[in-house]
PDB file of N, CA and C in Angstrom:
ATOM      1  N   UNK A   1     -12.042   7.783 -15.521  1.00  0.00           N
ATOM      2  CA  UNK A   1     -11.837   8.181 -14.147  1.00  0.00           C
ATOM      3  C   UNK A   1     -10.946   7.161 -13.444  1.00  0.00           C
ATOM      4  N   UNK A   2      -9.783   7.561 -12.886  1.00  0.00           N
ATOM      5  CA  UNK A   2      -9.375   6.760 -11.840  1.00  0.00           C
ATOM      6  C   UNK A   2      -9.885   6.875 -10.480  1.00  0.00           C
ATOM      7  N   UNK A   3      -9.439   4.883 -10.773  1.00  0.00           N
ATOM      8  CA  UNK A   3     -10.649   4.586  -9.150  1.00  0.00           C
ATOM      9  C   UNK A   3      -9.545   3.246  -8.558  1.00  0.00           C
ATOM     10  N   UNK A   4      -9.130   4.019  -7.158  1.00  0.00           N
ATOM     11  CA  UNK A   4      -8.109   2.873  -6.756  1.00  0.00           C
ATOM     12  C   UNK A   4      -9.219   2.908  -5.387  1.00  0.00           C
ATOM     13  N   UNK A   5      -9.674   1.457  -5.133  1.00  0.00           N
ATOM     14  CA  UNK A   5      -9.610   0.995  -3.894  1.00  0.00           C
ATOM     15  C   UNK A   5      -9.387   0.013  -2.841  1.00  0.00           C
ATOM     16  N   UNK A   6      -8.998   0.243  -1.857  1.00  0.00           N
ATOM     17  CA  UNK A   6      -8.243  -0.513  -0.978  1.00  0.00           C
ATOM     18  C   UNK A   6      -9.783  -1.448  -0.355  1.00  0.00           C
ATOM     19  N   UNK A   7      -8.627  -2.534  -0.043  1.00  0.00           N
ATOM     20  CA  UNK A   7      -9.364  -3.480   0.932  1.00  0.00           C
ATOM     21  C   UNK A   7      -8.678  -3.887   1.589  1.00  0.00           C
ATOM     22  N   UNK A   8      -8.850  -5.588   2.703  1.00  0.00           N
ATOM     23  CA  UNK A   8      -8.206  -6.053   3.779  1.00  0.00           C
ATOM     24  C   UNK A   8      -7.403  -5.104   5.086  1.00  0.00           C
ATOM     25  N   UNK A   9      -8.146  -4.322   5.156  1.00  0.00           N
ATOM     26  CA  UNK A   9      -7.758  -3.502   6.752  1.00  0.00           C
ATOM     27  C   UNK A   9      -8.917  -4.310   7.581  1.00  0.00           C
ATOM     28  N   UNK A  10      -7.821  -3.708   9.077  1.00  0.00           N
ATOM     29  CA  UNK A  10      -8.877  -3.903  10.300  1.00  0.00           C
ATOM     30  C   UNK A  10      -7.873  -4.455  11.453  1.00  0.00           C
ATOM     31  N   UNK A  11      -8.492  -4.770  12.018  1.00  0.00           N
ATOM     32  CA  UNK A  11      -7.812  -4.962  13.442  1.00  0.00           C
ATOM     33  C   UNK A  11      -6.988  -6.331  13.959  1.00  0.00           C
ATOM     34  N   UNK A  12      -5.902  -5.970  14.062  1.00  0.00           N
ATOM     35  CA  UNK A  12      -4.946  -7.341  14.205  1.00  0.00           C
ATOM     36  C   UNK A  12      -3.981  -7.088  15.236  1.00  0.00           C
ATOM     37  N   UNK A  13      -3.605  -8.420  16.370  1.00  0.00           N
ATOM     38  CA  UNK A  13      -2.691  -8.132  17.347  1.00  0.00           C
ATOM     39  C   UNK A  13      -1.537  -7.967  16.574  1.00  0.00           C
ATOM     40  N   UNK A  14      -0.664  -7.341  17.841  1.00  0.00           N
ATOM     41  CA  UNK A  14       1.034  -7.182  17.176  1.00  0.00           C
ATOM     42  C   UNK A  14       1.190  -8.627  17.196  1.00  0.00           C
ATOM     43  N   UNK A  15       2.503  -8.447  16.207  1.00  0.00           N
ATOM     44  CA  UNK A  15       2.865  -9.669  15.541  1.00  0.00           C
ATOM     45  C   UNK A  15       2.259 -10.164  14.760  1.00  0.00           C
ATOM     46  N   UNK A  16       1.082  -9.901  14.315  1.00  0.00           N
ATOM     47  CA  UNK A  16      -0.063 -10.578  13.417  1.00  0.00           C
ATOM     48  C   UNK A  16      -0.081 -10.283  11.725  1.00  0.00           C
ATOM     49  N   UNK A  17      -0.543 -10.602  11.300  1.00  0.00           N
ATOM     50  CA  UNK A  17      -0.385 -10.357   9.511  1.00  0.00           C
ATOM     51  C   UNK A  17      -1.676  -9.800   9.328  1.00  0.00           C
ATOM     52  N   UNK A  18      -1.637  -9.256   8.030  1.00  0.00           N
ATOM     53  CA  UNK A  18      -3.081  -9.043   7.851  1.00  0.00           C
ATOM     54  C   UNK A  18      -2.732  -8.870   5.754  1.00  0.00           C
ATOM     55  N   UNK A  19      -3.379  -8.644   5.393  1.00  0.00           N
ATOM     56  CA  UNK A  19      -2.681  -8.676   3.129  1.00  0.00           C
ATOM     57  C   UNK A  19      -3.903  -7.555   3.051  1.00  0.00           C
ATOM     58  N   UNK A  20      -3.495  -6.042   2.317  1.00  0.00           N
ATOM     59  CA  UNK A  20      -4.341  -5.147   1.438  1.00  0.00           C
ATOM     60  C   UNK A  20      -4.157  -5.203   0.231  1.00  0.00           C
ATOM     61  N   UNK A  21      -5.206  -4.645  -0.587  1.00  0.00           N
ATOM     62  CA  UNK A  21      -5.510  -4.695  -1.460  1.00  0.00           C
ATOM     63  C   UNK A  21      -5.825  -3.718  -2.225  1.00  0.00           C
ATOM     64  N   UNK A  22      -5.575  -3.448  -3.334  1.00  0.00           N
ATOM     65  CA  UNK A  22      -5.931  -2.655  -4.026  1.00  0.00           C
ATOM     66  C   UNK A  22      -6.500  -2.571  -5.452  1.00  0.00           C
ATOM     67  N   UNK A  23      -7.733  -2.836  -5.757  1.00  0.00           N
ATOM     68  CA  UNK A  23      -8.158  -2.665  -7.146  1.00  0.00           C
ATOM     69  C   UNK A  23      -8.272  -1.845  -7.920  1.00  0.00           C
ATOM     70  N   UNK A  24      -7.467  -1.674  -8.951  1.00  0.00           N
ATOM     71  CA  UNK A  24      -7.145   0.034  -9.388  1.00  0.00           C
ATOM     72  C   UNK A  24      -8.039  -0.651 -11.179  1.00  0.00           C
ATOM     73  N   UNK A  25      -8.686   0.993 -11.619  1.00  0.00           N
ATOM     74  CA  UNK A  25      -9.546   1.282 -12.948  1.00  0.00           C
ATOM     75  C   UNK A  25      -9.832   2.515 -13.066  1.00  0.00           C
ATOM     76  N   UNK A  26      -9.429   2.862 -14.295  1.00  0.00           N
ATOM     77  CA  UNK A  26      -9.449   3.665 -15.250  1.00  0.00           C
ATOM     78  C   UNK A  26      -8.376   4.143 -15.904  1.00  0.00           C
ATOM     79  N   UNK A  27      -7.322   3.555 -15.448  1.00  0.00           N
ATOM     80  CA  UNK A  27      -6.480   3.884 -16.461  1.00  0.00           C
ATOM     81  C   UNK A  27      -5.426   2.509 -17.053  1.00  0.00           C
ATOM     82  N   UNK A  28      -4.237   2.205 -17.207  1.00  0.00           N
ATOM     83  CA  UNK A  28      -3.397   1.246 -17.623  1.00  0.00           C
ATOM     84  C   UNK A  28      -2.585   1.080 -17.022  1.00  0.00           C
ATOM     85  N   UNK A  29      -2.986   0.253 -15.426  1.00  0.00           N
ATOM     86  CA  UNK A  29      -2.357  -0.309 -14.791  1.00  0.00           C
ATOM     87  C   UNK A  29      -1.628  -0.826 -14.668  1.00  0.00           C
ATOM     88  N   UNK A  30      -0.729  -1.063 -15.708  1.00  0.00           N
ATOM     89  CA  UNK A  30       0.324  -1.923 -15.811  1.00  0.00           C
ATOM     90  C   UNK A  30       1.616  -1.160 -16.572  1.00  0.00           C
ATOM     91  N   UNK A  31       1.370   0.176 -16.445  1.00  0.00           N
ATOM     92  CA  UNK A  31       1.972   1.313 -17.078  1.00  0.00           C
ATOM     93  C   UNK A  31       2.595   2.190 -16.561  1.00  0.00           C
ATOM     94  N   UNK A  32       2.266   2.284 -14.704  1.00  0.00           N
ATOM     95  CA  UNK A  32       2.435   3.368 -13.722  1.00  0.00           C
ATOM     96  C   UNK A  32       2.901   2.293 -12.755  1.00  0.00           C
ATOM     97  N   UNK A  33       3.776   2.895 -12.060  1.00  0.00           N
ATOM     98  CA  UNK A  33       4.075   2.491 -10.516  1.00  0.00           C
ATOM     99  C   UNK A  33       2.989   2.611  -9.753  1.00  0.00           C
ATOM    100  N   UNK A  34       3.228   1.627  -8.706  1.00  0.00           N
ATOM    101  CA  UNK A  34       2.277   1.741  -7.322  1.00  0.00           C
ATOM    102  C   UNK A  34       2.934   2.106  -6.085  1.00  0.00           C
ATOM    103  N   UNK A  35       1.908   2.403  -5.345  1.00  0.00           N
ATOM    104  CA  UNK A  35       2.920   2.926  -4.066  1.00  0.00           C
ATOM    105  C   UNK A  35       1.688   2.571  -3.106  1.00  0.00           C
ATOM    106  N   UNK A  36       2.007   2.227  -1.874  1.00  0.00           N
ATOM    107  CA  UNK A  36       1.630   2.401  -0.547  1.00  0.00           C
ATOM    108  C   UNK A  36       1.734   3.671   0.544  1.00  0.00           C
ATOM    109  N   UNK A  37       0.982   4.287   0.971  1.00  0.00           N
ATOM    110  CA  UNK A  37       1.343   5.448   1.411  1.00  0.00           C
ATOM    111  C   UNK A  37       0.505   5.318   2.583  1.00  0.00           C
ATOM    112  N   UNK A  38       0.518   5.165   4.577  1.00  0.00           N
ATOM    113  CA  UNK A  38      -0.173   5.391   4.926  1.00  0.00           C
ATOM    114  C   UNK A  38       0.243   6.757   6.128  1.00  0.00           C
ATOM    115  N   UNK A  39      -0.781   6.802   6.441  1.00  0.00           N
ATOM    116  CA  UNK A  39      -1.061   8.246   7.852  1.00  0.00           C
ATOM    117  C   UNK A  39      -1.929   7.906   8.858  1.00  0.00           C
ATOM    118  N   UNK A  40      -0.802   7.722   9.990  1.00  0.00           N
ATOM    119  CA  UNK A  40      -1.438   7.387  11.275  1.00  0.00           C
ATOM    120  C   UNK A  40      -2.016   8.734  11.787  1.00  0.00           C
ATOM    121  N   UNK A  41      -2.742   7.987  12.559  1.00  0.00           N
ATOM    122  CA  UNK A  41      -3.815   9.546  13.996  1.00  0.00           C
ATOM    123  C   UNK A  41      -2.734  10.258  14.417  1.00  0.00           C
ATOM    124  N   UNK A  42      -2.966  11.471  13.920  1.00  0.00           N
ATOM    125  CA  UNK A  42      -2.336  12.949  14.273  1.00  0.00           C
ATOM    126  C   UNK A  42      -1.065  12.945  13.236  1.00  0.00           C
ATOM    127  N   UNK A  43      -0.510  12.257  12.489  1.00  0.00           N
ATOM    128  CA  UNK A  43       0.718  12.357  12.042  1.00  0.00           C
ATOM    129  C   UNK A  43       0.470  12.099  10.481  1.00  0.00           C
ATOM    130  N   UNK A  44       1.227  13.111   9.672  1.00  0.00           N
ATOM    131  CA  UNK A  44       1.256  13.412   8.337  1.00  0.00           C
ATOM    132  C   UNK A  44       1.347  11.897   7.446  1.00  0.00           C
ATOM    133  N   UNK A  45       0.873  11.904   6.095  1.00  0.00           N
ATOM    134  CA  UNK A  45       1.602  10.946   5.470  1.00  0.00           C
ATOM    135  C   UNK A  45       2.701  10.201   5.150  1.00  0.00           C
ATOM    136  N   UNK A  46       3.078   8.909   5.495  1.00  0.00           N
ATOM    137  CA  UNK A  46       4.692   8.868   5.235  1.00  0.00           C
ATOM    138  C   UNK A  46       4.123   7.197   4.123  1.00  0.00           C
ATOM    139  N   UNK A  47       5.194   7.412   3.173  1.00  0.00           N
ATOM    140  CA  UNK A  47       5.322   6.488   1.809  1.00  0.00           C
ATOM    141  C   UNK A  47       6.076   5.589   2.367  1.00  0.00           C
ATOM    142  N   UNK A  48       4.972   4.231   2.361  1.00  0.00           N
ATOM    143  CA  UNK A  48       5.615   3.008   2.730  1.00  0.00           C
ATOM    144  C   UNK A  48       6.103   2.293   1.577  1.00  0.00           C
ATOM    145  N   UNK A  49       5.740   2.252   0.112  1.00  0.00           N
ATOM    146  CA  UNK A  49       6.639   1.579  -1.023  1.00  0.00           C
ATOM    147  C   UNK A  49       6.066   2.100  -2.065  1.00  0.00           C
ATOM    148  N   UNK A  50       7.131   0.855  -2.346  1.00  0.00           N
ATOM    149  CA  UNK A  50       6.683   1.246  -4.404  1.00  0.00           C
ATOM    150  C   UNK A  50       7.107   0.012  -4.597  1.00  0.00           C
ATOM    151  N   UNK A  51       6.462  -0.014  -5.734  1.00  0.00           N
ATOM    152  CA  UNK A  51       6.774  -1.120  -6.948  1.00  0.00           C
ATOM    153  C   UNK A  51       6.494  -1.262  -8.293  1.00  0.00           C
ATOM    154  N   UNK A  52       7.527  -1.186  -8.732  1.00  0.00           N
ATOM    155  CA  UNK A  52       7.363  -0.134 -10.767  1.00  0.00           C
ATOM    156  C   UNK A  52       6.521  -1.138 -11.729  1.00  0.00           C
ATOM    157  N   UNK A  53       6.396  -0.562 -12.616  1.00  0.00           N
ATOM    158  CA  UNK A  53       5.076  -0.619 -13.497  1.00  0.00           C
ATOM    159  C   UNK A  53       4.936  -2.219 -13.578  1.00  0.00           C
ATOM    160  N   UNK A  54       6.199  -3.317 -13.988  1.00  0.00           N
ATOM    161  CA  UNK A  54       6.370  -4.665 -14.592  1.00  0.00           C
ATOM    162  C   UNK A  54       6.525  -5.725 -13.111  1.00  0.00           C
ATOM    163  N   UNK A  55       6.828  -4.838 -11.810  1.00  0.00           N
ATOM    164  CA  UNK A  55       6.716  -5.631 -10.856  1.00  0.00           C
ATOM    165  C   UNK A  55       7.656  -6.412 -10.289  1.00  0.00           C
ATOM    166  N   UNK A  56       9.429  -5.510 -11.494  1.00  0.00           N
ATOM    167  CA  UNK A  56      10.617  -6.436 -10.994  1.00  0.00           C
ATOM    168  C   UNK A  56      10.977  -5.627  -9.577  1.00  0.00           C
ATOM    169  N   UNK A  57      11.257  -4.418  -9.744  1.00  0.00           N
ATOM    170  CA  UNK A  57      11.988  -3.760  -8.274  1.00  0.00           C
ATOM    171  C   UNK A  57      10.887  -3.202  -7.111  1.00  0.00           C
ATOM    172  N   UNK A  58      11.677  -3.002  -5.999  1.00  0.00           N
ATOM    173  CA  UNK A  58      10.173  -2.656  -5.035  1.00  0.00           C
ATOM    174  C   UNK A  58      11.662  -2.073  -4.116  1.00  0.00           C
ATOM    175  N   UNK A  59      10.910  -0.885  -3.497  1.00  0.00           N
ATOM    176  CA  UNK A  59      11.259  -0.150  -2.255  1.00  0.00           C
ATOM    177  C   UNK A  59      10.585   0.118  -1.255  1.00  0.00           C
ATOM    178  N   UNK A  60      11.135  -0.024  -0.532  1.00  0.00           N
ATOM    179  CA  UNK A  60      10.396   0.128   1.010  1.00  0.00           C
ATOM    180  C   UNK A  60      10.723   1.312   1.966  1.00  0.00           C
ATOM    181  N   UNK A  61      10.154   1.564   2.655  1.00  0.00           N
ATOM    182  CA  UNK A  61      11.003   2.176   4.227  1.00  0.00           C
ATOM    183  C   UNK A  61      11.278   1.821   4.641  1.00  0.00           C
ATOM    184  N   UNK A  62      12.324   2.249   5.459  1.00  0.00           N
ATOM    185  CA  UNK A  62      12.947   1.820   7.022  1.00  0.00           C
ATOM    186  C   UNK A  62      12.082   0.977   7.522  1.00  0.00           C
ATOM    187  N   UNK A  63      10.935   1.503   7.866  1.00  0.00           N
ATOM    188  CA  UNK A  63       9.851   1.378   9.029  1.00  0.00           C
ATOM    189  C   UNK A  63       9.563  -0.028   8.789  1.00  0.00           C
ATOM    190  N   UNK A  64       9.456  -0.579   7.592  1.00  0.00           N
ATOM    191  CA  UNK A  64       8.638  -1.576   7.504  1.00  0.00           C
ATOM    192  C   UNK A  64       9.339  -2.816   6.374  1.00  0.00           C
ATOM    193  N   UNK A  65      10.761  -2.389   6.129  1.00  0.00           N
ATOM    194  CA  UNK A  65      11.703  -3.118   5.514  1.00  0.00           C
ATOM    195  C   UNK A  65      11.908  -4.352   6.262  1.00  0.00           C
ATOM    196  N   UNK A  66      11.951  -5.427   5.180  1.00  0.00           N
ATOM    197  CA  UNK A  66      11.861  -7.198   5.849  1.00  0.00           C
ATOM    198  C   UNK A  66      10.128  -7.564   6.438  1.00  0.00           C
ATOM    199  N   UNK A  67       9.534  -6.470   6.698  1.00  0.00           N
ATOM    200  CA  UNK A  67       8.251  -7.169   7.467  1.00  0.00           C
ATOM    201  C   UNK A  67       7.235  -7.179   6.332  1.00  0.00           C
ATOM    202  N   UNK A  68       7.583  -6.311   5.667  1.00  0.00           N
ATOM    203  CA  UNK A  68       6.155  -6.035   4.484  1.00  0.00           C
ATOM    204  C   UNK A  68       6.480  -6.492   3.149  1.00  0.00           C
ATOM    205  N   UNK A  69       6.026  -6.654   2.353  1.00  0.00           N
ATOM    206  CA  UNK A  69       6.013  -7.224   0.859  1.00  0.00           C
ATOM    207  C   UNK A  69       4.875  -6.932   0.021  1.00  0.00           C
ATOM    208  N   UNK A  70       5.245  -5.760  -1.192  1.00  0.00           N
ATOM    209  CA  UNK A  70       4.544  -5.240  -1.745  1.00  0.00           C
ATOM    210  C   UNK A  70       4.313  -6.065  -3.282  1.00  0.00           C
ATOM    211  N   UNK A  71       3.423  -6.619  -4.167  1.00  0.00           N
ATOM    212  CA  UNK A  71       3.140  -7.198  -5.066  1.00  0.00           C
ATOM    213  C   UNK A  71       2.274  -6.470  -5.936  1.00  0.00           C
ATOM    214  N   UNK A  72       1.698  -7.380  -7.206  1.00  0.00           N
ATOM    215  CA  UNK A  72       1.337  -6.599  -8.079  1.00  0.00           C
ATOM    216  C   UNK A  72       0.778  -7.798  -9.045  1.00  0.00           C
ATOM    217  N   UNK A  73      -0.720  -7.855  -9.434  1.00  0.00           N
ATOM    218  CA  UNK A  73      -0.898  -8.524 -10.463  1.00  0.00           C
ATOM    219  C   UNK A  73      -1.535  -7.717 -11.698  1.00  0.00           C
ATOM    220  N   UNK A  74      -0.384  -7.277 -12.941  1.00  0.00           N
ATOM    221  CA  UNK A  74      -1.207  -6.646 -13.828  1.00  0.00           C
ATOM    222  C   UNK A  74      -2.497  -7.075 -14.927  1.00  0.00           C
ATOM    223  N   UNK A  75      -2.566  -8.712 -14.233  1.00  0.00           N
ATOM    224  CA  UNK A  75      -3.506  -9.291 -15.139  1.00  0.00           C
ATOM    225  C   UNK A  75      -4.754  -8.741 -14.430  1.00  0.00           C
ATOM    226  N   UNK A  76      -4.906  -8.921 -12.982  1.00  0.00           N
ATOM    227  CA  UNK A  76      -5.978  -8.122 -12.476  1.00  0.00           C
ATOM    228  C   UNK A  76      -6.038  -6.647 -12.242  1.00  0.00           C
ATOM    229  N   UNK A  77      -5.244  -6.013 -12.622  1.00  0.00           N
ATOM    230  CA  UNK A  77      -5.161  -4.645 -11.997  1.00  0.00           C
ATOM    231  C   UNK A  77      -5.132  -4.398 -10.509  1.00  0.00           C
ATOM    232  N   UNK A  78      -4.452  -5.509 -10.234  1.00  0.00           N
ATOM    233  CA  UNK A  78      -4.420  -5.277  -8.493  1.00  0.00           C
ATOM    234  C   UNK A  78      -2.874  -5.370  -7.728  1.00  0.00           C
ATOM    235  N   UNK A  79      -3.140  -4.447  -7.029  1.00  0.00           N
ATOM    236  CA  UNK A  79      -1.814  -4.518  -5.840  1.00  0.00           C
ATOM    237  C   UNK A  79      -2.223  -4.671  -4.459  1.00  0.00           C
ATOM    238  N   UNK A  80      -1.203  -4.998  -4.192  1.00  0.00           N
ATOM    239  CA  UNK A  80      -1.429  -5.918  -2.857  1.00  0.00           C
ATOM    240  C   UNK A  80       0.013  -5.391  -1.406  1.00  0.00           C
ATOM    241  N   UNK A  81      -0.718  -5.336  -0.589  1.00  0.00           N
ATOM    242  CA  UNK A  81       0.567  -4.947   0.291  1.00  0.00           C
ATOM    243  C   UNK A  81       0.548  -6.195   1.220  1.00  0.00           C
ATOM    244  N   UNK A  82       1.659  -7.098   1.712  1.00  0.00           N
ATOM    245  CA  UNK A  82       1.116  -8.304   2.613  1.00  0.00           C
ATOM    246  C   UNK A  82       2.392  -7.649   3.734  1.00  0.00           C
ATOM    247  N   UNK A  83       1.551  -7.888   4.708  1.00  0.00           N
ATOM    248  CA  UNK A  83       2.126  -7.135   5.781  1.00  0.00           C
ATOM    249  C   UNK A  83       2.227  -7.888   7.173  1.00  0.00           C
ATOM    250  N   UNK A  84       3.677  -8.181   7.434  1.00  0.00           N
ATOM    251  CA  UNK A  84       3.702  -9.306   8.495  1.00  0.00           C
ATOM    252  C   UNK A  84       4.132  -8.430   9.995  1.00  0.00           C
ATOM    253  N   UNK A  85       4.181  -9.485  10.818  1.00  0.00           N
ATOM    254  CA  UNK A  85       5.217  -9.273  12.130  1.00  0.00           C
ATOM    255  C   UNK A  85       4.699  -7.446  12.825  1.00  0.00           C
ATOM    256  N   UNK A  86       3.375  -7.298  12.639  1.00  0.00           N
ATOM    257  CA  UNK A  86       2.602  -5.608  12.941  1.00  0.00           C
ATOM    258  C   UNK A  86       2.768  -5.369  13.798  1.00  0.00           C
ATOM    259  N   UNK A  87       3.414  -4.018  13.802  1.00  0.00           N
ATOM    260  CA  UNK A  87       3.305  -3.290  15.324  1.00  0.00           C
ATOM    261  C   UNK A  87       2.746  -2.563  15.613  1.00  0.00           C
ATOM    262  N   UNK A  88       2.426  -1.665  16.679  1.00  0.00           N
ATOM    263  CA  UNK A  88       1.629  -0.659  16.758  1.00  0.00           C
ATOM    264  C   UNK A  88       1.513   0.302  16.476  1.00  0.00           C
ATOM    265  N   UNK A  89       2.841   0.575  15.728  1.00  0.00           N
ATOM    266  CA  UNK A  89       2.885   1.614  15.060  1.00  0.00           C
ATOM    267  C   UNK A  89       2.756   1.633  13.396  1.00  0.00           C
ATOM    268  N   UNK A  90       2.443   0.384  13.221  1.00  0.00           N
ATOM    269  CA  UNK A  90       1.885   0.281  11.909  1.00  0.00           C
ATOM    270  C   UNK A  90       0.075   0.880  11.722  1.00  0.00           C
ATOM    271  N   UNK A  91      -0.031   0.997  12.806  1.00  0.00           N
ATOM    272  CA  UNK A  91      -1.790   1.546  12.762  1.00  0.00           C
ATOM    273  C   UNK A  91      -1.636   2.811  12.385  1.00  0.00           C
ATOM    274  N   UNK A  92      -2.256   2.588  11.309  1.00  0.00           N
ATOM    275  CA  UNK A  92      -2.831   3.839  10.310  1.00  0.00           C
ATOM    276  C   UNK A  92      -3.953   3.212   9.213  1.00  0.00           C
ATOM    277  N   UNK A  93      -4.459   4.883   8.497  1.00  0.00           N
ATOM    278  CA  UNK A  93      -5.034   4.007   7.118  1.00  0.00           C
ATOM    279  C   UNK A  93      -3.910   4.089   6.139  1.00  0.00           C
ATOM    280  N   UNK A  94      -4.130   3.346   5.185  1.00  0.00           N
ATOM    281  CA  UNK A  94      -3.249   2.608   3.940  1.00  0.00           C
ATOM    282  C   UNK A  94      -3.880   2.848   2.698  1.00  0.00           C
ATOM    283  N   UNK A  95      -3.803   3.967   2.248  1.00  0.00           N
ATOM    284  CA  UNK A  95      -3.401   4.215   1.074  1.00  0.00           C
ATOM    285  C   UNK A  95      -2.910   3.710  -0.190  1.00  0.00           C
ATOM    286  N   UNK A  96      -3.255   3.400  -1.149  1.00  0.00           N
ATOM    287  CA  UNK A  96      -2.488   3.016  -2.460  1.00  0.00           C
ATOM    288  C   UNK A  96      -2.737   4.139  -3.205  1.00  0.00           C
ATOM    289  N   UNK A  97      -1.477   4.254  -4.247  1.00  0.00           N
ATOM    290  CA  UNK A  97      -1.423   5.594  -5.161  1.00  0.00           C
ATOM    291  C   UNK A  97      -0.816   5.183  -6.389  1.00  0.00           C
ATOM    292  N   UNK A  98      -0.832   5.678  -7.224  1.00  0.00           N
ATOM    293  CA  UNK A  98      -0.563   5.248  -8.715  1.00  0.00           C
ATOM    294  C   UNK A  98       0.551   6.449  -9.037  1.00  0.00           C
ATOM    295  N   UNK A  99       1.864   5.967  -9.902  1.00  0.00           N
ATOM    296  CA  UNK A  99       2.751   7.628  -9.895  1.00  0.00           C
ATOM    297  C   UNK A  99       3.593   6.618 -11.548  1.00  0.00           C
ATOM    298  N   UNK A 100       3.481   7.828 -11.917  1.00  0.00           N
ATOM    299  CA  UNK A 100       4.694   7.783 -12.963  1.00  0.00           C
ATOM    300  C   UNK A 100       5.747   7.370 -12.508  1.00  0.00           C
ATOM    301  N   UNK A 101       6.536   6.685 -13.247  1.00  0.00           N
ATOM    302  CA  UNK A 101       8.571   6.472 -12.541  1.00  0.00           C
ATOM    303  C   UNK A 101       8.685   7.447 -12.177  1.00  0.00           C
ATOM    304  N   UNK A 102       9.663   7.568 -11.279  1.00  0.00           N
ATOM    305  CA  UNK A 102      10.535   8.485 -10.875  1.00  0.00           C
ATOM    306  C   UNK A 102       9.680   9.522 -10.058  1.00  0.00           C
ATOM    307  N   UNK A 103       8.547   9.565  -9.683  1.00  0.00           N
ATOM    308  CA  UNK A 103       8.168  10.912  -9.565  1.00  0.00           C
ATOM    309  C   UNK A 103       6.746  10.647  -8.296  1.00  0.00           C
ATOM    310  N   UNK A 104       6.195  11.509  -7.950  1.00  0.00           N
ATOM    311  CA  UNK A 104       5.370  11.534  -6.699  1.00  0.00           C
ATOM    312  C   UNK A 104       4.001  10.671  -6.891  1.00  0.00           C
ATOM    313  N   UNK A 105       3.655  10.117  -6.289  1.00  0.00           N
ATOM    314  CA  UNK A 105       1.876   9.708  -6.501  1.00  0.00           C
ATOM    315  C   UNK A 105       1.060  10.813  -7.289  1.00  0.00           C
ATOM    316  N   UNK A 106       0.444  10.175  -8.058  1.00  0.00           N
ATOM    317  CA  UNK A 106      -0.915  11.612  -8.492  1.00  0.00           C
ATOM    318  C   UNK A 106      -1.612  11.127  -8.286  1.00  0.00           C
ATOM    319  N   UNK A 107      -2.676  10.156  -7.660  1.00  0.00           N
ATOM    320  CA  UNK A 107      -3.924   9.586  -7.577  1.00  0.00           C
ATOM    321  C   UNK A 107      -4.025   8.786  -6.631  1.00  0.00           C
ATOM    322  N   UNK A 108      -4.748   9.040  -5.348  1.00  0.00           N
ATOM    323  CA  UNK A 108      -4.831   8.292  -4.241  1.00  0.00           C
ATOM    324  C   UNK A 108      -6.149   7.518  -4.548  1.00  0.00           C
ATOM    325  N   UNK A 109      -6.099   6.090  -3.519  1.00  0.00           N
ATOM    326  CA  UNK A 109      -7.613   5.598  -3.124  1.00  0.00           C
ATOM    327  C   UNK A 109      -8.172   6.197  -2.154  1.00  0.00           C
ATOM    328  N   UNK A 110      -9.297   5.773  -1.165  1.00  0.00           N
ATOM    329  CA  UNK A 110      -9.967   6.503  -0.091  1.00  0.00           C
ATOM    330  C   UNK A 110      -8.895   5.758   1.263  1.00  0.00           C
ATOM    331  N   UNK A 111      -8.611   4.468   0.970  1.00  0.00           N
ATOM    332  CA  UNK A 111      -7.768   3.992   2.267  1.00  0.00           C
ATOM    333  C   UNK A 111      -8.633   3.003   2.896  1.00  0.00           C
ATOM    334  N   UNK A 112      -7.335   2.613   3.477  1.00  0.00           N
ATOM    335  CA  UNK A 112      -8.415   1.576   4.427  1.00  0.00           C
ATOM    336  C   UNK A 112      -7.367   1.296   5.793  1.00  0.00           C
ATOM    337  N   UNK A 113      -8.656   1.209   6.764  1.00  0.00           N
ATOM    338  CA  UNK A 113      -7.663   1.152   8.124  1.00  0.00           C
ATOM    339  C   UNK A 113      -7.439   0.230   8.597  1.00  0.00           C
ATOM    340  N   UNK A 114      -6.417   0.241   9.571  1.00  0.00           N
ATOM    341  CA  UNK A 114      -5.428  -0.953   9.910  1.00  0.00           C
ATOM    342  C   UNK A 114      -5.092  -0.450  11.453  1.00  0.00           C
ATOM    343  N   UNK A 115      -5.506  -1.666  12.026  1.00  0.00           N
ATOM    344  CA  UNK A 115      -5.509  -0.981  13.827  1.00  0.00           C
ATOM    345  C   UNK A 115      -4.533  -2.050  14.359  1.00  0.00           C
ATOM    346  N   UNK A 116      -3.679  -2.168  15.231  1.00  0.00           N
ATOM    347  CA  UNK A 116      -3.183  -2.925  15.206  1.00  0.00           C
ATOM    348  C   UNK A 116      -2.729  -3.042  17.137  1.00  0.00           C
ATOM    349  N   UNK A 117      -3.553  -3.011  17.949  1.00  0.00           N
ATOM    350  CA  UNK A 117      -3.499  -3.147  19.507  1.00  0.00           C
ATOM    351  C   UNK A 117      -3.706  -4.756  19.620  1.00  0.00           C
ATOM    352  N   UNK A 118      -3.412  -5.113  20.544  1.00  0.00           N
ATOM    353  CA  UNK A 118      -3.848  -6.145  21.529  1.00  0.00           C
ATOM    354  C   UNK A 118      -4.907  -5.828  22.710  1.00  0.00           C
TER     355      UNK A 118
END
C-alpha cells in the first residue's frame, strides 16, 4: 500500500519559513518523482513542484519560484518542501504526490495545512 504523509504545516506570519515533510512507504521511493501539489479555500489544486526520482532537477511554479526549495532524501524515503519568504497566498493544504517521469501524480498524501496570516 502506498502511504505518503505530510508533516510541518501550521501557522506562520508572512515572510516567515516554515519546512514539510513527507514520509512516503510502500513502494520504491527512489524510483518515482515527487511533487508538491497544494489547494487553497475555495480554489482547485495547483502543482507547486517536482523533483525526479535521483534528486538532480526540480521545477517549480511561477508562484513560488526562488522562495521554495524542494528536496529529497532517498535514504529515508522522505521529501521535503522548505518554504521561505510566505505569503498569504501560500495558505493552503500541501500535498505530496508520487508520479512516474513525465506524467501526472497517481498517489496523493492526506496533506497538511499551512496558514499563513499575521
Amino acid at each position: 500500500e502506498v502511504q505518503l504523509v505530510e508533516s510541518g504545516g501550521g501557522l506562520v506570519q508572512p515572510g516567515g519559513s516554515l519546512r514539510l515533510s513527507c514520509a512516503a512507504s510502500g513502494f520504491t521511493f527512489g524510483s518515482y518523482d515527487m511533487n508538491w501539489v497544494r489547494q487553497a479555500p475555495g480554489k482547485g489544486p495547483e502543482w507547486v513542484s517536482r523533483i525526479v526520482s535521483g534528486g538532480g532537477r526540480t521545477a517549480y511554479a511561477d508562484s513560488v519560484k526562488g522562495r521554495f526549495t524542494i528536496s529529497r532524501d532517498n535514504t529515508k524515503n522522505t521529501l521535503y518542501l522548505q518554504m521561505n519568504s510566505l505569503k498569504a497566498e501560500d495558505t493552503a493544504v500541501y500535498y505530496c504526490a508520487k508520479s512516474v517521469a513525465h506524467s501526472e501524480p497517481d498517489s496523493w498524501g492526506q496533506g497538511t495545512h499551512v496558514t499563513v496570516s499575521s
